[in-house]
C-alpha atoms as a PDB file:
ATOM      1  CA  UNK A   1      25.789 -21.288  17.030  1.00  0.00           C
ATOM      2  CA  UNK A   2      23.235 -22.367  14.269  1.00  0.00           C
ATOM      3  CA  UNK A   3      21.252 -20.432  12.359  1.00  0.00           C
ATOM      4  CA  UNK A   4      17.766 -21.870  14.145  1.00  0.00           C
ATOM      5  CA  UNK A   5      19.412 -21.501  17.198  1.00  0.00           C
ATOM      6  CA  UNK A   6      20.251 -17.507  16.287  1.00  0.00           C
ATOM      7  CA  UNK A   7      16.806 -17.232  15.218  1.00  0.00           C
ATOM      8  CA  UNK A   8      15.573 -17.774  18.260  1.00  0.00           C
ATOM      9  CA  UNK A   9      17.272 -15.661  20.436  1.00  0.00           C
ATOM     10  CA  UNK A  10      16.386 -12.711  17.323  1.00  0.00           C
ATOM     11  CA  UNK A  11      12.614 -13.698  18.768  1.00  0.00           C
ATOM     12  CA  UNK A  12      12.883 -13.075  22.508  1.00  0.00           C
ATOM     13  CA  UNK A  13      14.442  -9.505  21.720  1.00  0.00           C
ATOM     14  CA  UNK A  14      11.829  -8.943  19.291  1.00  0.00           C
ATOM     15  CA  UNK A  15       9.005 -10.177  21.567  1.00  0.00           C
ATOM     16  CA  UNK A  16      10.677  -8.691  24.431  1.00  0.00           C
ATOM     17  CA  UNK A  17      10.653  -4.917  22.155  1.00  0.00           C
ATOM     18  CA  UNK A  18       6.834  -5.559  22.512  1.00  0.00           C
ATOM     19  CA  UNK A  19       6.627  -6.868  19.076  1.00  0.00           C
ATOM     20  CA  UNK A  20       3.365  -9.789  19.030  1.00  0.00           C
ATOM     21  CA  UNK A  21       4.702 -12.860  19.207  1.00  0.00           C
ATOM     22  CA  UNK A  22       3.804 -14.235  15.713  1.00  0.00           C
ATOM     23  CA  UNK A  23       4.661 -10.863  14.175  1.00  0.00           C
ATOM     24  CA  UNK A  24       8.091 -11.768  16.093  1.00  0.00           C
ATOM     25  CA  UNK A  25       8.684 -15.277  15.021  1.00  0.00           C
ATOM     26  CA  UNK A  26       7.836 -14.241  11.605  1.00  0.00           C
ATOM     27  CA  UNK A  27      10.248 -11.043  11.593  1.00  0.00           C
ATOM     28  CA  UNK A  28      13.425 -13.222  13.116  1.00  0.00           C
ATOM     29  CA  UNK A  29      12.939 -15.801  10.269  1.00  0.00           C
ATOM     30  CA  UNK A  30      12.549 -13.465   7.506  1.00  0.00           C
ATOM     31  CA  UNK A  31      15.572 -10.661   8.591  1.00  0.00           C
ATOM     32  CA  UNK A  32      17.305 -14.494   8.614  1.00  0.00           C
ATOM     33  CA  UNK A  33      16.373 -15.301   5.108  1.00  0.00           C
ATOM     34  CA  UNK A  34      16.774 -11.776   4.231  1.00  0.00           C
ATOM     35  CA  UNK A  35      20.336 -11.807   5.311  1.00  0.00           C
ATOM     36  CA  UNK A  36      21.537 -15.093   3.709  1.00  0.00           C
ATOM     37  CA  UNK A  37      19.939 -14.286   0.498  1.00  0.00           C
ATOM     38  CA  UNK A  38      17.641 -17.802   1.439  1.00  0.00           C
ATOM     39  CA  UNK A  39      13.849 -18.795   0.436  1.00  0.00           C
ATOM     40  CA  UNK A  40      12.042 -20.191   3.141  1.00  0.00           C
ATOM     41  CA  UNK A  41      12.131 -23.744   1.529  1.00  0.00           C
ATOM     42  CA  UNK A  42      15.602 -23.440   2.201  1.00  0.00           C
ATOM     43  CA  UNK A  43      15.581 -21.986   5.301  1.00  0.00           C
ATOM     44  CA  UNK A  44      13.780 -24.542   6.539  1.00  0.00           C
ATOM     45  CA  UNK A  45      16.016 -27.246   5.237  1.00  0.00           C
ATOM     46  CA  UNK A  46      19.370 -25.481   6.229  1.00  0.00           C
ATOM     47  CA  UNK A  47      18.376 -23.996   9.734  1.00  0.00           C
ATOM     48  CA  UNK A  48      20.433 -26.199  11.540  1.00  0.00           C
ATOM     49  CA  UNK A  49      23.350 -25.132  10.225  1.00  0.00           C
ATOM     50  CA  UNK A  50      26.238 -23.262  11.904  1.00  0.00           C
ATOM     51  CA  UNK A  51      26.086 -19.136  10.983  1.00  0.00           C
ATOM     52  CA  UNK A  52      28.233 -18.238   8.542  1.00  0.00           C
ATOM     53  CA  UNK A  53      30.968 -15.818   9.257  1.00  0.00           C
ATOM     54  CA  UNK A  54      29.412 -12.478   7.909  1.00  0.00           C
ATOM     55  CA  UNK A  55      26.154 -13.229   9.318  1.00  0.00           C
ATOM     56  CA  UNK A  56      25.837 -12.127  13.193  1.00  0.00           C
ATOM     57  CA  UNK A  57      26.994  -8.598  12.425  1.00  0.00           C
ATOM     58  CA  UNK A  58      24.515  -7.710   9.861  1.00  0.00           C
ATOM     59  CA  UNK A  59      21.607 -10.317  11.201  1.00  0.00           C
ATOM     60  CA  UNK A  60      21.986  -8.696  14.503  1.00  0.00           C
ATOM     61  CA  UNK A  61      22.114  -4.684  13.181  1.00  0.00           C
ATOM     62  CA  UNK A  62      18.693  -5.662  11.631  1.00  0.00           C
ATOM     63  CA  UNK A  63      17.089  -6.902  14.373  1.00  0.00           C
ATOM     64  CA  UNK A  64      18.061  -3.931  16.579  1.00  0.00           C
ATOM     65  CA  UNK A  65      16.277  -1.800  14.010  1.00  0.00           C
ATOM     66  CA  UNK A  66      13.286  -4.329  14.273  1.00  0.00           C
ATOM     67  CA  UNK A  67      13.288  -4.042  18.014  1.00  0.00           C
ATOM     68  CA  UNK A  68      13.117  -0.291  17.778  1.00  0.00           C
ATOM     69  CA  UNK A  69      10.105  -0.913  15.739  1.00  0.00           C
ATOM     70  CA  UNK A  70      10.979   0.170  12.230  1.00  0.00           C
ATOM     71  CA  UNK A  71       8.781  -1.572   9.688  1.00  0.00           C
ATOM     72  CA  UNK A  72      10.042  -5.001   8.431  1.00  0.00           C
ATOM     73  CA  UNK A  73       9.700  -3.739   4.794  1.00  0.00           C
ATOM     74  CA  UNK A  74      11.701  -0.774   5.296  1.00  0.00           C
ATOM     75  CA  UNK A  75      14.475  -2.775   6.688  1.00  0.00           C
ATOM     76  CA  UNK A  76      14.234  -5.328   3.600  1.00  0.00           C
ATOM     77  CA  UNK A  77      13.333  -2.202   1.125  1.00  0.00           C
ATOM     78  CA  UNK A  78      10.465  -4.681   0.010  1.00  0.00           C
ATOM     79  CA  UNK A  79       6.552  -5.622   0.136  1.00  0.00           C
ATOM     80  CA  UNK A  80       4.702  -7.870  -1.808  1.00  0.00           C
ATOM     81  CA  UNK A  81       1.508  -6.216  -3.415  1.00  0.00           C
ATOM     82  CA  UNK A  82      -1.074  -8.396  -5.987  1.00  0.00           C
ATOM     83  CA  UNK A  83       1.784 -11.396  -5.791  1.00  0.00           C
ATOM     84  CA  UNK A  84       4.241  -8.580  -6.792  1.00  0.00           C
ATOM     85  CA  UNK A  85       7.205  -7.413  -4.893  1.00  0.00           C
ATOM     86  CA  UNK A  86       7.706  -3.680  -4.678  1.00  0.00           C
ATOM     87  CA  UNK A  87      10.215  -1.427  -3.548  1.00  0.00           C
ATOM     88  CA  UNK A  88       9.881   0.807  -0.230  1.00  0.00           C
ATOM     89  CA  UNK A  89      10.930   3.236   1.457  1.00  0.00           C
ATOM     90  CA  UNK A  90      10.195   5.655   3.955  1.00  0.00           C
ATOM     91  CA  UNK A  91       9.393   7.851   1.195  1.00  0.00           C
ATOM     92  CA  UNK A  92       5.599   5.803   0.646  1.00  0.00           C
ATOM     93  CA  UNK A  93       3.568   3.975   2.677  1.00  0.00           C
ATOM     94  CA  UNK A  94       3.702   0.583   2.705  1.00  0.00           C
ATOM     95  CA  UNK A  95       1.380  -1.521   0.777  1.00  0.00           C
ATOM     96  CA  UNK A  96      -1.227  -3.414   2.727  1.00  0.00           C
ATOM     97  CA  UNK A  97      -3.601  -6.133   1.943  1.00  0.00           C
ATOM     98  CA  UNK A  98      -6.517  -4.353   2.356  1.00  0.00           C
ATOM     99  CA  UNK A  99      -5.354  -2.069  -0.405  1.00  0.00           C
ATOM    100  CA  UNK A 100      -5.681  -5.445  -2.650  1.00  0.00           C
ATOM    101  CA  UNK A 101      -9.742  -4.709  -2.501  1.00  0.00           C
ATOM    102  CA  UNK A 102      -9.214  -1.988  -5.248  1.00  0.00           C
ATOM    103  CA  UNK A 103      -7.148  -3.700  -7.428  1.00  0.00           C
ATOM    104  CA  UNK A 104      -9.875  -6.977  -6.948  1.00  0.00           C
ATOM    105  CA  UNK A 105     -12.725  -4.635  -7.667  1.00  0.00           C
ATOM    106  CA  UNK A 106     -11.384  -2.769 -10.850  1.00  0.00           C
ATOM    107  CA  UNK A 107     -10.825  -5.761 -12.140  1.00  0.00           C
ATOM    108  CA  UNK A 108     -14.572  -7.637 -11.699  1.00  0.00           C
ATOM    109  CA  UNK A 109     -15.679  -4.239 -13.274  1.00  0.00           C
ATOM    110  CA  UNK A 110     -13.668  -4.327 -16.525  1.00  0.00           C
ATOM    111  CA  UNK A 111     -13.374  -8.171 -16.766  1.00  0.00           C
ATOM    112  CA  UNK A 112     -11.800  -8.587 -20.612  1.00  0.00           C
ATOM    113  CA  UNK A 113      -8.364  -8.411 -20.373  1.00  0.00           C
ATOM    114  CA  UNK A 114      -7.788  -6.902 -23.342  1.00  0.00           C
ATOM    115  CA  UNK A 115      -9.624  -3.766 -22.868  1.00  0.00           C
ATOM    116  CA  UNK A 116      -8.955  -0.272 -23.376  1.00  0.00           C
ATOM    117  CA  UNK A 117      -9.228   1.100 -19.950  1.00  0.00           C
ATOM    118  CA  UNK A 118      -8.188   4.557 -19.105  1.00  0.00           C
ATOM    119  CA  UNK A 119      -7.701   5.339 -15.542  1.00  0.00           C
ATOM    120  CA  UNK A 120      -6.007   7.129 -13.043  1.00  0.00           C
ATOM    121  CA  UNK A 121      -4.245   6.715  -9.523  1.00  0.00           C
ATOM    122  CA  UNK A 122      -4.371   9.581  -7.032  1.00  0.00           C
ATOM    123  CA  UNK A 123      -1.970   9.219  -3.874  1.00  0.00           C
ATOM    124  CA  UNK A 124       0.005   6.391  -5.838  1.00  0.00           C
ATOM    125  CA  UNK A 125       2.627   5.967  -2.960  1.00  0.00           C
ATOM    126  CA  UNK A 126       4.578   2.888  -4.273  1.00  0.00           C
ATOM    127  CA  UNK A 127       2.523   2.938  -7.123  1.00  0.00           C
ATOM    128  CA  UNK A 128       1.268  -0.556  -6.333  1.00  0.00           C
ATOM    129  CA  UNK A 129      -2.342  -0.237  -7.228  1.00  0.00           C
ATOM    130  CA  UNK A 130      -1.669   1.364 -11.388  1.00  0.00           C
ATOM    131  CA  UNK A 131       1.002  -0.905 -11.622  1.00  0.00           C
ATOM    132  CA  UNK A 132      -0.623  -4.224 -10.730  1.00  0.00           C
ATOM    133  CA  UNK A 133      -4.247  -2.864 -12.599  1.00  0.00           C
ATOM    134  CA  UNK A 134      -1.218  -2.656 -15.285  1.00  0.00           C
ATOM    135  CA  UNK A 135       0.125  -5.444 -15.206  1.00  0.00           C
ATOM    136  CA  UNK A 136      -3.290  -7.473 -15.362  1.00  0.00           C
ATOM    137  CA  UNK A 137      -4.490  -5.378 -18.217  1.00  0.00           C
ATOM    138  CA  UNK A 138      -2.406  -5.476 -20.893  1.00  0.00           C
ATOM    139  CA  UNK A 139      -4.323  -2.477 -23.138  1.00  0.00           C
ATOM    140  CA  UNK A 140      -4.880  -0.313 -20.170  1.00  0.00           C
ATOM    141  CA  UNK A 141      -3.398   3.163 -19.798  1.00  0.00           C
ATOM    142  CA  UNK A 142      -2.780   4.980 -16.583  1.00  0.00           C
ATOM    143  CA  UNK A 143      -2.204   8.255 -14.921  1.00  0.00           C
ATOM    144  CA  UNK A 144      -0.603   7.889 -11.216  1.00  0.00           C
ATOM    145  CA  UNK A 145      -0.210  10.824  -9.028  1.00  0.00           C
ATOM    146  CA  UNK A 146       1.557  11.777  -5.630  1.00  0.00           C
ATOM    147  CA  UNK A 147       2.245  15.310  -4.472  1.00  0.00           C
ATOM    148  CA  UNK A 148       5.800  13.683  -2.981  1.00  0.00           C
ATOM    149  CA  UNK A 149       8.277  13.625  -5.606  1.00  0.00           C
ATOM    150  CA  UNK A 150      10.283  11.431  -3.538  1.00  0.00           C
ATOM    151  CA  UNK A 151       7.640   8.883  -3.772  1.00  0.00           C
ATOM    152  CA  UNK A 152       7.274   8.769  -7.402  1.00  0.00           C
ATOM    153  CA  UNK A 153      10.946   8.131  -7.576  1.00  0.00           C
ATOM    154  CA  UNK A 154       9.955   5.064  -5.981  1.00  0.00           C
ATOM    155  CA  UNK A 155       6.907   4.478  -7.981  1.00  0.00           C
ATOM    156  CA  UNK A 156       9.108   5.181 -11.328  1.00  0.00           C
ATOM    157  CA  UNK A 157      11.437   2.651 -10.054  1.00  0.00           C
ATOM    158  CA  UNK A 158       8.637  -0.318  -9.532  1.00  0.00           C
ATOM    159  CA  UNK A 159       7.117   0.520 -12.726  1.00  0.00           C
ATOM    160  CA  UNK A 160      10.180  -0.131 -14.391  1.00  0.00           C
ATOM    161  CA  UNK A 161      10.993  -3.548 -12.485  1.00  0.00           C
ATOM    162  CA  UNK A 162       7.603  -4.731 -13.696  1.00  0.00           C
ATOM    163  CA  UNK A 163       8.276  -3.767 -17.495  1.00  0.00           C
ATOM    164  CA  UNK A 164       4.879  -1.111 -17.498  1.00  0.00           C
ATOM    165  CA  UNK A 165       6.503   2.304 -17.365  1.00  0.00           C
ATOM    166  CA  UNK A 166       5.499   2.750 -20.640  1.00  0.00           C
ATOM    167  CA  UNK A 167       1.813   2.639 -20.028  1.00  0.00           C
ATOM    168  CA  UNK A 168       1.484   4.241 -16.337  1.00  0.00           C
ATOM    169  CA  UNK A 169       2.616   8.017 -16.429  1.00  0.00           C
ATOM    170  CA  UNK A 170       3.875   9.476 -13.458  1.00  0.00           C
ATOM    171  CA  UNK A 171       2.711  13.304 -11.929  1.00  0.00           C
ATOM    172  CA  UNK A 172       3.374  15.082  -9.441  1.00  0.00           C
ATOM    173  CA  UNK A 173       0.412  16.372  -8.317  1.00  0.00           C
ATOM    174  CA  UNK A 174      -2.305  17.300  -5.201  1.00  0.00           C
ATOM    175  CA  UNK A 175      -4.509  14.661  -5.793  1.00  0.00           C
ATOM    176  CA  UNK A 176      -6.080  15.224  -9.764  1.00  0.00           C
ATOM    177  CA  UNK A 177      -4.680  18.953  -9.895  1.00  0.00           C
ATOM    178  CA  UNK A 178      -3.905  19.256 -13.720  1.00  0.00           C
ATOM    179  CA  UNK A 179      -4.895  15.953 -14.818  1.00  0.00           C
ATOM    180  CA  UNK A 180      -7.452  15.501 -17.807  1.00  0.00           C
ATOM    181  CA  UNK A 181      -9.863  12.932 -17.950  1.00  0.00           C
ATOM    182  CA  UNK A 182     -11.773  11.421 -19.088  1.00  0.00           C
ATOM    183  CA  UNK A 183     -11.550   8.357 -17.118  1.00  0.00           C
ATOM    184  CA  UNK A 184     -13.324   5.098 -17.131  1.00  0.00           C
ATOM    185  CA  UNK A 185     -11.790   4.418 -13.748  1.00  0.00           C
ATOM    186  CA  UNK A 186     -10.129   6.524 -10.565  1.00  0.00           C
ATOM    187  CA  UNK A 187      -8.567   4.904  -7.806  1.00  0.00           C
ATOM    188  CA  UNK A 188      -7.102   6.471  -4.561  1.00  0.00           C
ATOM    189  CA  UNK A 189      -5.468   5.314  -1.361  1.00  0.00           C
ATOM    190  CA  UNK A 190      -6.082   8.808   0.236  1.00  0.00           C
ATOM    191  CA  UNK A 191      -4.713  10.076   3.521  1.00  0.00           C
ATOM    192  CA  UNK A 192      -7.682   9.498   5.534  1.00  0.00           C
ATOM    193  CA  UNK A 193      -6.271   8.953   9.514  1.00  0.00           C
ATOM    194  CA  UNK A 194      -7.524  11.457  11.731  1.00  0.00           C
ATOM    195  CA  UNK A 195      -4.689  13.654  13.158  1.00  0.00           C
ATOM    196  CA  UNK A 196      -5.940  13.425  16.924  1.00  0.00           C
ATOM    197  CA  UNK A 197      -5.631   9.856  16.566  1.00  0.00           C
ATOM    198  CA  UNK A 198      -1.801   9.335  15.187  1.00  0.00           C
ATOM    199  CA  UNK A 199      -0.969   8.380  19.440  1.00  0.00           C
ATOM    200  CA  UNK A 200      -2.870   5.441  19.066  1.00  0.00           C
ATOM    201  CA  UNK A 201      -0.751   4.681  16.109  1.00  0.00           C
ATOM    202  CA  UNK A 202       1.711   1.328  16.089  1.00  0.00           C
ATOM    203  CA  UNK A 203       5.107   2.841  16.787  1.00  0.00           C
ATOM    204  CA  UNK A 204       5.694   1.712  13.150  1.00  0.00           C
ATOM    205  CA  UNK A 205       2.690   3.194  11.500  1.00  0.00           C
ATOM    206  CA  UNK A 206       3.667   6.489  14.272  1.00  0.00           C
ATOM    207  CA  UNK A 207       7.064   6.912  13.957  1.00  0.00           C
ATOM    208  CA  UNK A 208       8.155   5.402  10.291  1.00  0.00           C
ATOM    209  CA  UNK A 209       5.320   6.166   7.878  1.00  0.00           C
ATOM    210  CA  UNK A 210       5.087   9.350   5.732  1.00  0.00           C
ATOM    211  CA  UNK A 211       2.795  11.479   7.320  1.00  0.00           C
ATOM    212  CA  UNK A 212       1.731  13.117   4.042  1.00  0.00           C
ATOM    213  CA  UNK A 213       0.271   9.695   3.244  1.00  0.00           C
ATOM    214  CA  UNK A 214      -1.108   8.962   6.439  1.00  0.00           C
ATOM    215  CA  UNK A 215      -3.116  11.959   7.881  1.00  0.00           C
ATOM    216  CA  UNK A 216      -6.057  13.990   6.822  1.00  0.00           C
ATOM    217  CA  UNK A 217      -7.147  16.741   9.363  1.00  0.00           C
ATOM    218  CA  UNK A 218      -8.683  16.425  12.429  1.00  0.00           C
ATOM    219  CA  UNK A 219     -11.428  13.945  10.737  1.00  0.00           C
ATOM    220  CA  UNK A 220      -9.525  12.680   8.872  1.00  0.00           C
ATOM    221  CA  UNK A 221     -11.801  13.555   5.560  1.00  0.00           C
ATOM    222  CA  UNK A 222     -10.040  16.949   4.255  1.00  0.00           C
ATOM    223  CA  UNK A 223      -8.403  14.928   1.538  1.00  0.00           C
ATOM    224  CA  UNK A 224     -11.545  12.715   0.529  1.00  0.00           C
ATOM    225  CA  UNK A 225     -13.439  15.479   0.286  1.00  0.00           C
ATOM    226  CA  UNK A 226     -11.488  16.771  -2.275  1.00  0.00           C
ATOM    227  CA  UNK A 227     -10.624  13.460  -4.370  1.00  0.00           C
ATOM    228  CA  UNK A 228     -14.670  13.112  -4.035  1.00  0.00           C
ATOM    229  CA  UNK A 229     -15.297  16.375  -5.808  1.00  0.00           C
ATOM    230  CA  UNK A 230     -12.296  16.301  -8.122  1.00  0.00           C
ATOM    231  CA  UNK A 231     -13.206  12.975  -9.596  1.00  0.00           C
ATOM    232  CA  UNK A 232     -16.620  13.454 -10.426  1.00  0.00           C
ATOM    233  CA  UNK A 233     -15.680  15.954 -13.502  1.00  0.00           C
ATOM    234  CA  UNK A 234     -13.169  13.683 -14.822  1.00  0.00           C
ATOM    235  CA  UNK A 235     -15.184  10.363 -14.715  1.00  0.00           C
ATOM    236  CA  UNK A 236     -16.771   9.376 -17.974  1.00  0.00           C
ATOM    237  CA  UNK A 237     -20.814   8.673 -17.348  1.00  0.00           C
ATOM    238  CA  UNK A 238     -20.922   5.810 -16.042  1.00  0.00           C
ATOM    239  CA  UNK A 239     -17.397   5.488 -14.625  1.00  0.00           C
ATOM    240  CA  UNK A 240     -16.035   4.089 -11.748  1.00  0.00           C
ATOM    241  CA  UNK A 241     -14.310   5.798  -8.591  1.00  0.00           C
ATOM    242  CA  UNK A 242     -12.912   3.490  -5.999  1.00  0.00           C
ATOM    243  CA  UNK A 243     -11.002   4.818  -2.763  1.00  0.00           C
ATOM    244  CA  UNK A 244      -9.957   3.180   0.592  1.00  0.00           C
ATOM    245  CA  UNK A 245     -11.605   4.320   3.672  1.00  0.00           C
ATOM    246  CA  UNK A 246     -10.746   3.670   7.081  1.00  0.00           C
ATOM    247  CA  UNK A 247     -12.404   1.912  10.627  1.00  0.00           C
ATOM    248  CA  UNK A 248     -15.681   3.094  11.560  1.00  0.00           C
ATOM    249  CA  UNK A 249     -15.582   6.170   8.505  1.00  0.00           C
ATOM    250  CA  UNK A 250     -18.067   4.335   6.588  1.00  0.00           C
ATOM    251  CA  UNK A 251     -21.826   6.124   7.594  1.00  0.00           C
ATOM    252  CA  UNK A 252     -19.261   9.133   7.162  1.00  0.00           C
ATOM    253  CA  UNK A 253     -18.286   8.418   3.408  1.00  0.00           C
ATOM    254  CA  UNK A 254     -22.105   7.282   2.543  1.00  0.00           C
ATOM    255  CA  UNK A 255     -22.971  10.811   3.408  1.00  0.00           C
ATOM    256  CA  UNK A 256     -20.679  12.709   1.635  1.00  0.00           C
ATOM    257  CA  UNK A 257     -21.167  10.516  -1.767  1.00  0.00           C
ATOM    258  CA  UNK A 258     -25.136  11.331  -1.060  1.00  0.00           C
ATOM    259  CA  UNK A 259     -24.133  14.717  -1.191  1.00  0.00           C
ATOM    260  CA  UNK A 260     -21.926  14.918  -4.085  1.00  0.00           C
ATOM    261  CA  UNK A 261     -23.821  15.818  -6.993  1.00  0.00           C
ATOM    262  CA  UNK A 262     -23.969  13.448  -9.809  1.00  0.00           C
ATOM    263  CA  UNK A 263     -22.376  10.332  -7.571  1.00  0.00           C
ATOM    264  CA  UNK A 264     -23.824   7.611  -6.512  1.00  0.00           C
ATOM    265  CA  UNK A 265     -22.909   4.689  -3.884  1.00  0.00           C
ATOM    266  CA  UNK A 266     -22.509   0.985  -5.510  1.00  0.00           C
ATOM    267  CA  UNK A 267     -21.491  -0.437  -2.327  1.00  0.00           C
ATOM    268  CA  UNK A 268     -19.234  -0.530   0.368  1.00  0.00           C
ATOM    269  CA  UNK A 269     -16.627  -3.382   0.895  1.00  0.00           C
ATOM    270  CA  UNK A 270     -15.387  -5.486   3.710  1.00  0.00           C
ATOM    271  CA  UNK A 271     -11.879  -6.526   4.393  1.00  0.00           C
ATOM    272  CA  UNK A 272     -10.819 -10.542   5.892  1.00  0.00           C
ATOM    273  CA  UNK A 273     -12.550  -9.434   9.077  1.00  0.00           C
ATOM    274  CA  UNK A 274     -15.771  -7.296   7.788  1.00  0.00           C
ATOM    275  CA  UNK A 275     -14.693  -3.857   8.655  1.00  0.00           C
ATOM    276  CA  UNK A 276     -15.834  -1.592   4.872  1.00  0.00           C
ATOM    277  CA  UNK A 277     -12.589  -0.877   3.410  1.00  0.00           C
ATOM    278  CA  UNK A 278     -13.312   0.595   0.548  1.00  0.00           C
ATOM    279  CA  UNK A 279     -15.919   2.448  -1.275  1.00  0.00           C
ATOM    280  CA  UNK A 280     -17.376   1.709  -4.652  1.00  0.00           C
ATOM    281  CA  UNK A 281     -18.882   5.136  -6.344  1.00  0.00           C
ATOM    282  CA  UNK A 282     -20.536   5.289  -9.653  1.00  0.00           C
ATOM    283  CA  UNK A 283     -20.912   8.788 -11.737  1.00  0.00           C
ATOM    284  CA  UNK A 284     -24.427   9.087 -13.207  1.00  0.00           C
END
């Protein structure tokens, strides 16, 4: 049996696990590459090759986890962030393009790349948003927090791979809790799914993801509350705070900034299909 051939059997049990069927396609080909250590220029020139000895046994182990619907990334232990690959595990949640909208931001706000930037990360997960801010400023220093110490094991880890451990310092802490500003800049992925609504989860998302990082009480706005209120203090005047929101929370998140002393809006921004994604928050 060839490779291709493998491949695309890998698909139909994918797409017949209820798997959509470009999400599918895409999965069988990468678990492939994954497997054989391959690129996909060379998958694509080698496909037709017969399957190597060692490969059905492991190939087809990872596609059963697939078809039970555990993540792609945790299978590979990997996600690309910023053009950046970073560990995972099911210690974080997984890093997501939308995510990238923070990282874009902060960096139209503080454009030199040689600046002096002190900020912070609350909920750093992976650590993918102070490490790439990191990595495209050179001068910047960062604080990164997660209450899960298992997930700053991770974050320690990816820091390290991309030579800036130095610069971002690690904490395990709520949110803020114990950290000093002042900050030119805060940035947050915050839990912010409400907890009535984890059924209409993806099984991945459901069943895989930390919960910690997911949920947020039955509004799903107990934790931005807090990062709201926390934040202001430790902003500089004039700084920056910019968090992640979720669908349909954005007339939500415009009220509580209006109501948070000493904050103001900037703007609220889209993601690839126009759904806010992120809020932009100035202190006065």
């Amino acid at each position: 049996m060839t490779i291709h051939s493998r491949v695309a059997a890998a698909r139909a049990e994918l797409r017949a696990a209820h798997i959509e069927p470009d999400e599918a396609d895409r999965d069988a080909r990468l678990l492939a590459e994954f497997v054989l250590q391959w690129d996909s220029a060379r998958y694509l020139t080698s496909a037709q090759e017969p399957a190597p000895p060692e490969f059905e046994a492991l190939y087809q182990h990872l596609v059963r986890r697939r078809a039970r619907r555990e993540p792609l990334a945790y299978i590979t232990g990997q996600q690309e962030f910023w053009g950046l690959p970073f560990e995972v595990s099911p210690a974080v949640l997984i890093p997501r393009p939308e995510t990238e909208l923070i990282v874009e931001t902060a960096l139209a706000l503080f454009p030199d790349p040689l600046a002096q930037l002190s900020a912070a990360d609350a909920c750093t997960g992976s650590g993918c948003v102070a490490i790439a801010l990191a990595r495209e400023r050179p001068r910047a220093t960062l604080v990164a927090t997660d209450v899960s110490g298992a997930s700053l094991l991770v974050a320690r880890r990816n820091a390290a791979r991309h030579d800036v451990a130095t610069r971002v310092r690690l904490v395990q802490a709520d949110l803020l809790a114990g950290v000093e500003g002042p900050f030119d800049l805060i940035t947050a992925n915050p839990p912010y799914v409400p907890s009535e609504d984890a059924e209409s989860l993806q099984p991945e998302v459901r069943n895989h993801e930390p919960r910690l990082a997911l949920f947020a009480g039955p509004d799903g706005f107990a934790v931005m509350r807090r990062l709201v209120e926390e934040s202001m203090p430790r902003l500089r005047p004039g700084g920056t705070l910019l968090f992640e929101i979720g669908w349909g929370q954005a007339d939500a998140v415009r009220e509580l900034i209006s109501s948070s002393p000493g904050l103001t809006m900037i703007a609220l921004r889209s993601d690839l299909r126009g759904i806010p994604r992120m809020a932009h928050v100035q202190r006065q």
